[in-house]
Protein backbone atom coordinates (compact mmCIF):
# COMPACT_ATOMS: atom_id res chain seq x y z
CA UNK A 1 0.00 0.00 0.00
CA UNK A 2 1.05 3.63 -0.80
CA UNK A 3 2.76 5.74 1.74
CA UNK A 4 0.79 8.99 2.75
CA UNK A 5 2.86 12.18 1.83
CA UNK A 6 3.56 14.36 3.98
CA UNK A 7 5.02 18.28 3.64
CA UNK A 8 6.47 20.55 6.54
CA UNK A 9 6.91 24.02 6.01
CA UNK A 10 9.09 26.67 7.98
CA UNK A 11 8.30 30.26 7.42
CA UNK A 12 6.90 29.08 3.84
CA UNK A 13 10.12 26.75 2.80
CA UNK A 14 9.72 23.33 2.62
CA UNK A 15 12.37 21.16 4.71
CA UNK A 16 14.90 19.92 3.33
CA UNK A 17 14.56 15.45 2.58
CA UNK A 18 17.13 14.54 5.00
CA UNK A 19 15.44 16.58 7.89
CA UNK A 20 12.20 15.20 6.61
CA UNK A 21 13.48 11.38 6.36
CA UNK A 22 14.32 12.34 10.55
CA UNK A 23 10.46 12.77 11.13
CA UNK A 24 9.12 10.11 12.77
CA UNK A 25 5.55 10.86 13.99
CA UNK A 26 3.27 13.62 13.44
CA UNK A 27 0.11 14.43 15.19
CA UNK A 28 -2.66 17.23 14.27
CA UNK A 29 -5.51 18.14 16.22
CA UNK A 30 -8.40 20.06 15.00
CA UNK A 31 -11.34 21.09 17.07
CA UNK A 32 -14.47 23.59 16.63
CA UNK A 33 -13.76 25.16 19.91
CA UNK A 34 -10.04 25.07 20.75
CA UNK A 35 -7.05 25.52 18.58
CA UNK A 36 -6.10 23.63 16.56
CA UNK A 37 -2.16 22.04 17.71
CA UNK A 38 0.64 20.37 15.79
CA UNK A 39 3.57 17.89 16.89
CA UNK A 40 6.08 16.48 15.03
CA UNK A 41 8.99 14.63 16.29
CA UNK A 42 12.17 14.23 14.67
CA UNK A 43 15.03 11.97 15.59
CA UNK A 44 18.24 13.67 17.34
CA UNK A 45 21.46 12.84 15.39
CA UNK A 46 24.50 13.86 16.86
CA UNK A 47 27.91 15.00 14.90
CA UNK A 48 31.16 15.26 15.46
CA UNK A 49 30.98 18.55 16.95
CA UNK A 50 28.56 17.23 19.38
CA UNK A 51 25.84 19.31 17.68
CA UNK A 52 22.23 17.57 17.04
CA UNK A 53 20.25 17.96 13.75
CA UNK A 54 17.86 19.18 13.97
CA UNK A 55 18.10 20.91 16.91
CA UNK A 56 20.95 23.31 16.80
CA UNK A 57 19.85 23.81 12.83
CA UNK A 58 17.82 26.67 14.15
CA UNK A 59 14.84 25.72 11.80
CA UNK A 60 12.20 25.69 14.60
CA UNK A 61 12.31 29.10 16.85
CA UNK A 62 9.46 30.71 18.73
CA UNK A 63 6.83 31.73 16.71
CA UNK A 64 8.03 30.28 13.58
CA UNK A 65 5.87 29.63 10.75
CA UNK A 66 5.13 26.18 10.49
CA UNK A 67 2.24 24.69 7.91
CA UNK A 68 1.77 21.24 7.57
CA UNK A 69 0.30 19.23 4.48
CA UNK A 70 -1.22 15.37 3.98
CA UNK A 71 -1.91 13.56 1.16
CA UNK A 72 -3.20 10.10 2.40
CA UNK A 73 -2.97 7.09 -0.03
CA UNK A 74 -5.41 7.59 -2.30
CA UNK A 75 -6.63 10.68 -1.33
CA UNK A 76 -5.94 14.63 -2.60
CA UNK A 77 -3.11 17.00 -0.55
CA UNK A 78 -4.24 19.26 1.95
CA UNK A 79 -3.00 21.69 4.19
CA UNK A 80 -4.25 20.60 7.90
CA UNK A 81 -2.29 22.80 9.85
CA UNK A 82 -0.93 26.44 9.68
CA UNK A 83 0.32 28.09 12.59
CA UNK A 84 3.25 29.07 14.82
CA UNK A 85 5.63 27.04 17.06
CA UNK A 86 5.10 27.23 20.68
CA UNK A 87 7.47 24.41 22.45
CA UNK A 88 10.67 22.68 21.48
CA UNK A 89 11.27 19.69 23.60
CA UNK A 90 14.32 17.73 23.07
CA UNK A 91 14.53 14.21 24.73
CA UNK A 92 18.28 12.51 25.49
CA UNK A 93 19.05 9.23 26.29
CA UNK A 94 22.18 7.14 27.07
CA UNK A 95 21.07 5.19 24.18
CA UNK A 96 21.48 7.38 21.48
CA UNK A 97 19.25 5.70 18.60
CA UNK A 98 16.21 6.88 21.47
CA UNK A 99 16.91 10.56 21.92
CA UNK A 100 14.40 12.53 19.81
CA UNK A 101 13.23 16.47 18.97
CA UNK A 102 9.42 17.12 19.74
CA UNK A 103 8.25 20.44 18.01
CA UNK A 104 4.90 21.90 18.70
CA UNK A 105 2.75 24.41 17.42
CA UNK A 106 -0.98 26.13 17.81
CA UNK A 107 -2.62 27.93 15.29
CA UNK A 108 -3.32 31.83 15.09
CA UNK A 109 -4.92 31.54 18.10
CA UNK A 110 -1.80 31.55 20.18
CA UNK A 111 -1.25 35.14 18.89
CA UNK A 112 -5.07 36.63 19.64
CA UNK A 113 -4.18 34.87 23.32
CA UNK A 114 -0.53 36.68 23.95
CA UNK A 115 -2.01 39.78 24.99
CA UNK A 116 -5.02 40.48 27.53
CA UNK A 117 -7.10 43.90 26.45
CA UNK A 118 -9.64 46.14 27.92
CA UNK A 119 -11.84 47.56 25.08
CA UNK A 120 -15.12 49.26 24.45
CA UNK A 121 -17.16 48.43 21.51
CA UNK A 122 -19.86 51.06 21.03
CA UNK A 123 -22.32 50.43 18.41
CA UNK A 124 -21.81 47.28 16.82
CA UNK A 125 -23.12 43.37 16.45
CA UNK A 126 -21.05 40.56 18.24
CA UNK A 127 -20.20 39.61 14.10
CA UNK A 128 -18.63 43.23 13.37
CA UNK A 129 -16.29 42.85 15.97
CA UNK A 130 -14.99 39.79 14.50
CA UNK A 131 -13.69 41.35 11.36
CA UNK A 132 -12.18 44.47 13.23
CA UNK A 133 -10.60 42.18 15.49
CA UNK A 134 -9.26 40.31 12.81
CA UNK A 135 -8.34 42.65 10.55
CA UNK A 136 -5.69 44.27 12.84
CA UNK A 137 -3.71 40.83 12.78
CA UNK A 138 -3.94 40.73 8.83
CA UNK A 139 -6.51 37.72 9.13
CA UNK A 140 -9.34 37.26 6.78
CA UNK A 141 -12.64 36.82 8.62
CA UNK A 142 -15.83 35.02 7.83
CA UNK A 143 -18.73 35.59 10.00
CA UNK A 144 -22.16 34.95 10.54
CA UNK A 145 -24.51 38.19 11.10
CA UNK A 146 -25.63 38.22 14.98
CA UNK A 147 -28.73 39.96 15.98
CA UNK A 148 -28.12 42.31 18.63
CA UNK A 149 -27.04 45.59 18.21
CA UNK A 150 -24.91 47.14 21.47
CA UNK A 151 -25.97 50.86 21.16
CA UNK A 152 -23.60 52.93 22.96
CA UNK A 153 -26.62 54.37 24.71
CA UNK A 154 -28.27 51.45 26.43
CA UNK A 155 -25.84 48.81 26.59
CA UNK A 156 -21.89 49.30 25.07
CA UNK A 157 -19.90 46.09 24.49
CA UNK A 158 -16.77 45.45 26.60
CA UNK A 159 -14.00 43.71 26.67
CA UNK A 160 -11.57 42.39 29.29
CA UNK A 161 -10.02 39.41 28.03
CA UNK A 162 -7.53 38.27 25.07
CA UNK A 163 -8.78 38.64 21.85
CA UNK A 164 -9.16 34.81 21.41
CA UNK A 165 -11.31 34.23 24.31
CA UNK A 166 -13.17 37.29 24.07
CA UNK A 167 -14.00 35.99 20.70
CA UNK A 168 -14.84 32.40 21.90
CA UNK A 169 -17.42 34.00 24.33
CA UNK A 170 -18.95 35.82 21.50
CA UNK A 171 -19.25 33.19 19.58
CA UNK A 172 -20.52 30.77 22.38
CA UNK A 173 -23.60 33.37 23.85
CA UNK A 174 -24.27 33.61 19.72
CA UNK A 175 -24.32 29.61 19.33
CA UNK A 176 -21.66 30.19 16.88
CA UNK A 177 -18.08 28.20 17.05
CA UNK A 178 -14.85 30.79 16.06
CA UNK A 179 -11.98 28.73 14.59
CA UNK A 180 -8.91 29.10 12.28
CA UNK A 181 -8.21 27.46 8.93
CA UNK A 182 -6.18 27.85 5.98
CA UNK A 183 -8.49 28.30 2.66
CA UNK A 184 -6.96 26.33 -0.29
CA UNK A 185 -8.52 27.85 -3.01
CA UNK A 186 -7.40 31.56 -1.83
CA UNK A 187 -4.30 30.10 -0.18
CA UNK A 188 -4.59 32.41 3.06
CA UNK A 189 -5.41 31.82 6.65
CA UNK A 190 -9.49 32.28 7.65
CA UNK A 191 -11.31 33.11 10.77
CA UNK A 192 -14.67 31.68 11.10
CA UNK A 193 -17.20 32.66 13.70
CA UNK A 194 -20.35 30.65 12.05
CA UNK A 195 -22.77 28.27 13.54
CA UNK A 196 -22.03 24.65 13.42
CA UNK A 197 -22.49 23.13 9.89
CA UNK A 198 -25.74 21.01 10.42
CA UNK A 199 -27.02 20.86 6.77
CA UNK A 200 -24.33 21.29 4.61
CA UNK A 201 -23.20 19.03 1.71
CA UNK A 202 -21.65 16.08 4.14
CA UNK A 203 -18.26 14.93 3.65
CA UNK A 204 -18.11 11.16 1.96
CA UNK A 205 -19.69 8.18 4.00
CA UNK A 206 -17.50 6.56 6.83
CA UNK A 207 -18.81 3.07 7.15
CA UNK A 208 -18.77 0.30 9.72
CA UNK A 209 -19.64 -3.78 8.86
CA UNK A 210 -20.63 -2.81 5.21
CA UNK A 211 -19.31 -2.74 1.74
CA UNK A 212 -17.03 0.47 1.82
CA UNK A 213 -15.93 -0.02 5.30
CA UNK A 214 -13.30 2.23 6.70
CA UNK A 215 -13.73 2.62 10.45
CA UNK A 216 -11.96 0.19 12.65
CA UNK A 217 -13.93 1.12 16.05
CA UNK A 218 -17.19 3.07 16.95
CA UNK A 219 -18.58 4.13 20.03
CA UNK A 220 -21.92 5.79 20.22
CA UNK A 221 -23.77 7.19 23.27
CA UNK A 222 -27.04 8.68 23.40
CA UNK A 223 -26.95 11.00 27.00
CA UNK A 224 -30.05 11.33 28.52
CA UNK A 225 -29.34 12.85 31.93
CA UNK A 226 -30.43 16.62 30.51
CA UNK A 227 -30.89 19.17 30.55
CA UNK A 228 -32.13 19.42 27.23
CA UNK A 229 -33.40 23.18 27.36
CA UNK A 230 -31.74 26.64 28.47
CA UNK A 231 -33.97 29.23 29.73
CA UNK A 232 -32.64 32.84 30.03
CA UNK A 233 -33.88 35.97 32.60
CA UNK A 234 -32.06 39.07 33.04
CA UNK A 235 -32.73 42.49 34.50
CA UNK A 236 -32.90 45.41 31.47
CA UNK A 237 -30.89 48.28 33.85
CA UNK A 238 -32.45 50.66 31.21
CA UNK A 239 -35.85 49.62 31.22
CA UNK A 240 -35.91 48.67 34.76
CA UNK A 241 -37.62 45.12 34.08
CA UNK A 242 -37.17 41.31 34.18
CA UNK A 243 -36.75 40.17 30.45
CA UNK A 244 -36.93 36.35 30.10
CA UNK A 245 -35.98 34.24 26.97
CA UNK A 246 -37.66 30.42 26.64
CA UNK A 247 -34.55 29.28 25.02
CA UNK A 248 -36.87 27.78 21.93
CA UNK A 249 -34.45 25.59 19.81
CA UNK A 250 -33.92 26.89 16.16
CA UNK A 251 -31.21 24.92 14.87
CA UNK A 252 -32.23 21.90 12.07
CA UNK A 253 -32.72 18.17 13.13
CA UNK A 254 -29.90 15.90 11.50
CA UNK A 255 -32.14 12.86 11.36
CA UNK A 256 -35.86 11.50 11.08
CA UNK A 257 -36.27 11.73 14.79
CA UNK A 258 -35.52 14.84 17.53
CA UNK A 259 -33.51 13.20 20.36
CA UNK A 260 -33.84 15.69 23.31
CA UNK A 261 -37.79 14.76 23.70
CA UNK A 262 -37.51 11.37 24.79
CA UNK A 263 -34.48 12.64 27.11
CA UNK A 264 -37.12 15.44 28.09
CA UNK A 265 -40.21 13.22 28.70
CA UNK A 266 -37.79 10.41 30.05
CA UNK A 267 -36.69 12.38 32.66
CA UNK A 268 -39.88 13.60 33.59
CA UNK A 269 -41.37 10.27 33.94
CA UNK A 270 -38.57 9.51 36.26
CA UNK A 271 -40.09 12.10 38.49
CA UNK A 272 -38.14 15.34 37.28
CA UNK A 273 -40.24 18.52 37.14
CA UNK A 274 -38.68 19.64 34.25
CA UNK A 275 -34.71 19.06 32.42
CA UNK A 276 -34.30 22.97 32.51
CA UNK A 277 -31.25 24.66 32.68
CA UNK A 278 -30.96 28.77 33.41
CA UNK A 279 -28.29 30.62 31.51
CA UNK A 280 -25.22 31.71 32.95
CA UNK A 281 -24.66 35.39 32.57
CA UNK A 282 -27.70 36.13 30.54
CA UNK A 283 -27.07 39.35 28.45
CA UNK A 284 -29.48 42.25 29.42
CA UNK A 285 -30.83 42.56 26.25
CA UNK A 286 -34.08 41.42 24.54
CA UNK A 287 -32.40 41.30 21.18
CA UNK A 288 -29.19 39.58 22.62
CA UNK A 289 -31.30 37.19 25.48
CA UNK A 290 -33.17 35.35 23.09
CA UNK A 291 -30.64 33.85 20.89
CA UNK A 292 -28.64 33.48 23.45
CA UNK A 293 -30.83 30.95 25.45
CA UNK A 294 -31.41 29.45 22.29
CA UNK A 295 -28.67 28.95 21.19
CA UNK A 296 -27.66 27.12 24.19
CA UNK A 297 -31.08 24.87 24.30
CA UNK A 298 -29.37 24.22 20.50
CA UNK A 299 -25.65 22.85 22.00
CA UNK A 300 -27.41 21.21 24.93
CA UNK A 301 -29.60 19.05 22.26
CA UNK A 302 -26.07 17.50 20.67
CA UNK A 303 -27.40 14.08 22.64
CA UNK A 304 -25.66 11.64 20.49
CA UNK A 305 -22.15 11.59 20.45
CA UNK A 306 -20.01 9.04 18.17
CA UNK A 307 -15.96 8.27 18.42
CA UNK A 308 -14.17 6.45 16.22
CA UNK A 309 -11.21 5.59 13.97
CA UNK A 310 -10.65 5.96 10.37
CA UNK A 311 -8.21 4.79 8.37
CA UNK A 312 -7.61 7.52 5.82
CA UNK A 313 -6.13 4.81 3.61
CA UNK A 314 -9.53 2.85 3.04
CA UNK A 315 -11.24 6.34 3.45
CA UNK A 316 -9.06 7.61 0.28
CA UNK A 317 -9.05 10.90 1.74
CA UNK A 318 -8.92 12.69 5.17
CA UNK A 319 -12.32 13.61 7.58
CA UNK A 320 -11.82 16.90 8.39
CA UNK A 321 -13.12 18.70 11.98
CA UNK A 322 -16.26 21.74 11.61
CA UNK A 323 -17.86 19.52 8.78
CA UNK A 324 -20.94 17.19 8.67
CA UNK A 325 -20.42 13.95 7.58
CA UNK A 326 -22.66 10.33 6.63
CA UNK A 327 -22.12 7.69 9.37
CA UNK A 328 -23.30 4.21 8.57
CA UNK A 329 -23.41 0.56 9.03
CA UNK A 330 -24.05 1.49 13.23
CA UNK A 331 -27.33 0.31 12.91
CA UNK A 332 -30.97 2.13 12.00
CA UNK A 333 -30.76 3.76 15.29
CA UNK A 334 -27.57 5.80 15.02
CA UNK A 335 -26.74 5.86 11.04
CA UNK A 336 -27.31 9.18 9.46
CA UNK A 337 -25.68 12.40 9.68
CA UNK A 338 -23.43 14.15 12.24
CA UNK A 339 -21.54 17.00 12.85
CA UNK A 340 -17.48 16.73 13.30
CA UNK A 341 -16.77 18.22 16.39
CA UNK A 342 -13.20 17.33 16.56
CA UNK A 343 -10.55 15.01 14.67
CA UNK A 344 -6.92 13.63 15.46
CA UNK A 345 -4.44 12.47 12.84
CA UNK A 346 -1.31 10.92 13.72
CA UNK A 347 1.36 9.29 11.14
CA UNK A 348 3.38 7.04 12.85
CA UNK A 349 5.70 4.29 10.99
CA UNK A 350 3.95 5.31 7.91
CA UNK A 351 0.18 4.59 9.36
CA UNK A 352 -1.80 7.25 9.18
CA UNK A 353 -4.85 6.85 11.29
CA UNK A 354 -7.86 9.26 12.34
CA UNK A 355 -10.05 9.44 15.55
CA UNK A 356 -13.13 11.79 15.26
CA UNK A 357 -16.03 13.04 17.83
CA UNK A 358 -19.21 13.84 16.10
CA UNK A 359 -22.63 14.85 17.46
CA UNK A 360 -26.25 14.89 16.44
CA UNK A 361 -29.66 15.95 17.61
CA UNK A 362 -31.29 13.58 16.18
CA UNK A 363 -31.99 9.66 15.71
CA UNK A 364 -32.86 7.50 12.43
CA UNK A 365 -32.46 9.18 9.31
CA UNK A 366 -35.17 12.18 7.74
CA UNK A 367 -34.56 10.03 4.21
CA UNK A 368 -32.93 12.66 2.33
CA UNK A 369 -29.71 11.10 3.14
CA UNK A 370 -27.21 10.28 0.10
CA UNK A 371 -25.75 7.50 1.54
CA UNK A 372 -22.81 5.90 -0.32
CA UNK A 373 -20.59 8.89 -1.69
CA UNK A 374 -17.14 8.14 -1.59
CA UNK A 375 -14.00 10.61 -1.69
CA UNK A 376 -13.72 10.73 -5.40
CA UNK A 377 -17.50 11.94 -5.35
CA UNK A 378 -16.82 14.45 -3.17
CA UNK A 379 -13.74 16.72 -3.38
CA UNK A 380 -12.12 17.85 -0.26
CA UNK A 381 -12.98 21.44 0.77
């Protein structure tokens, strides 16, 4: 079988094949609500001068540029990682052959987190501030539109935090997820602050116990301890009054049948009055309180959770986080669509394997699944 490639890039060169051939593992790990990290490890080879390559090459120095691409067998190259390094952690042995060079690196997000701010942000949506934020660190921004306007006269936005975890909160109160990613097609680094991809064109089929198969493990759980909805209340200092959101659910059902009622009812049967949550640090807004609540009624209904491993090698291609994507062959229960909440690829003596987390709202399917697309059918994005 085919080896997967695999390309490193400092500050935008590629390294050279003999520091390559030193690589020995590689891990990526991408996530909707946390950055996303590289490691690489490299083997330690001393010389004559008692210098080790690659450590004293001085290829990997805080807050170098490092990018990482994958083709897997099969599959199309992509670029899964762009970012900066952040540790260098060499390892020494009295056996030589053992010592070894681990690199890390985060994404953009370690730069939005170096520095904590206190702003004002008078008349603008949570989404505006995304792209002004952005924009000052030369970073292309893609947001949703939020609802709620913060008038400088009734309520002006603040911050007192890093720019990455302010914009984490705004994206969490908004039911939004804020992430970074390099775009292929216009070959620079994106910031996304958009709600979680529910009903978008699903990445090809990973399959269990049928034709196609290219899982090696699933585990599924459906929680049902709740709560399943978020209320909101607030006092308007303005208005002088108690506002009160019901935390209503708007985002879509993945499957034929909406899994937070039977938790709901279940619960209730059991003897609970109700599987009810109230929102922590409600915004005093109307505009702002509703979606809010809702959108955390929306995050509490991910139920269903799957993990599992994928090899990318049967997969011919490589599941990527902040994507939905067909599950099947788990039975008529659990089969259908889900959202990828997180993924981890490691290479390792030239096996490249994946472990996911996906969620759902749902059980069975609605029937307008198209089960059965593979990775030639649908291009990597």
């Amino acid at each position: 079988m085919p080896s997967p490639r695999i390309n490193v890039l400092v500050a935008g060169t590629a390294l050279d094949s003999g520091v390559l051939a030193q690589l020995t593992r590689v891990e990526v790990r991408e996530s909707d609500c946390d950055p996303s990290v590289l490691a690489l490890r490299f083997s330690l080879v001393q010389r004559a001068n008692g210098e080790f390559g690659p450590l004293d090459d001085s290829l990997f120095e805080p807050g170098a540029a490092i990018a990482l691409e994958m083709e897997p067998p099969g599959g199309l190259l992509q670029r899964l990682f762009d970012g900066y390094c952040t540790h260098i952690r060499p390892h020494f042995e009295t056996a030589a052959e053992n010592a070894y060079l681990e690199v890390l690196a985060m994404d953009a997000a370690v730069v939005l987190d170096a520095e904590e701010k206190i702003a004002a942000w008078p008349n603008v949506k949570d989404s505006d501030v995304v792209g002004q934020i952005l924009s000052g660190y030369q970073i292309a921004a893609e947001a949703d539109d939020t609802q709620a306007q913060y008038d400088e006269d009734r309520q002006r936005l603040t911050q007192r935090a890093t720019d990455w975890r302010f914009l984490q909160h705004l994206a969490h109160r908004n039911g939004m997820r804020f992430w970074f990613e390099y775009n292929e097609n216009s070959r620079r680094l994106v910031g996304h602050f958009t709600a979680p991809d529910v009903g978008g064109r699903p990445q090809p089929d990973v399959v269990l116990l049928q034709e196609g198969a290219c899982l090696n493990w699933a585990d599924v759980q459906l929680l049902a301890t709740g709560p399943v909805t978020v209320a909101g209340a607030a006092i308007d200092p303005i208005g002088k009054r108690i506002i009160r959101a019901a935390g209503d659910p708007v985002r879509d059902v993945m499957g034929g049948d909406e899994a937070a009622g039977p938790v709901s009812s279940g619960l209730t049967a059991a003897g609970a009055a109700t599987a009810t949550a109230q929102l922590t640090a409600p915004p005093p807004l109307d505009e702002a309180l509703g979606p809010a609540a809702s959108a955390a009624t929306d995050d509490a209904r991910f139920v269903v959770e799957l993990r599992a491993e994928l090899d990318p090698a049967l997969y011919r291609g490589l599941l990527r986080a902040r994507r939905p994507v067909l599950v099947r062959g788990v039975g008529r229960r659990f089969s259908g669509v889900y959202y990828v909440q997180s993924v981890r690829t490691t290479m390792e003596d030239n096996r490249l394997l994946q472990t996911f987390a996906a969620l759902r709202n749902a059980t069975g399917q609605s029937g307008q699944e198209r089960f059965g697309q593979s990775a030639e059918e649908v291009p990597a994005t």
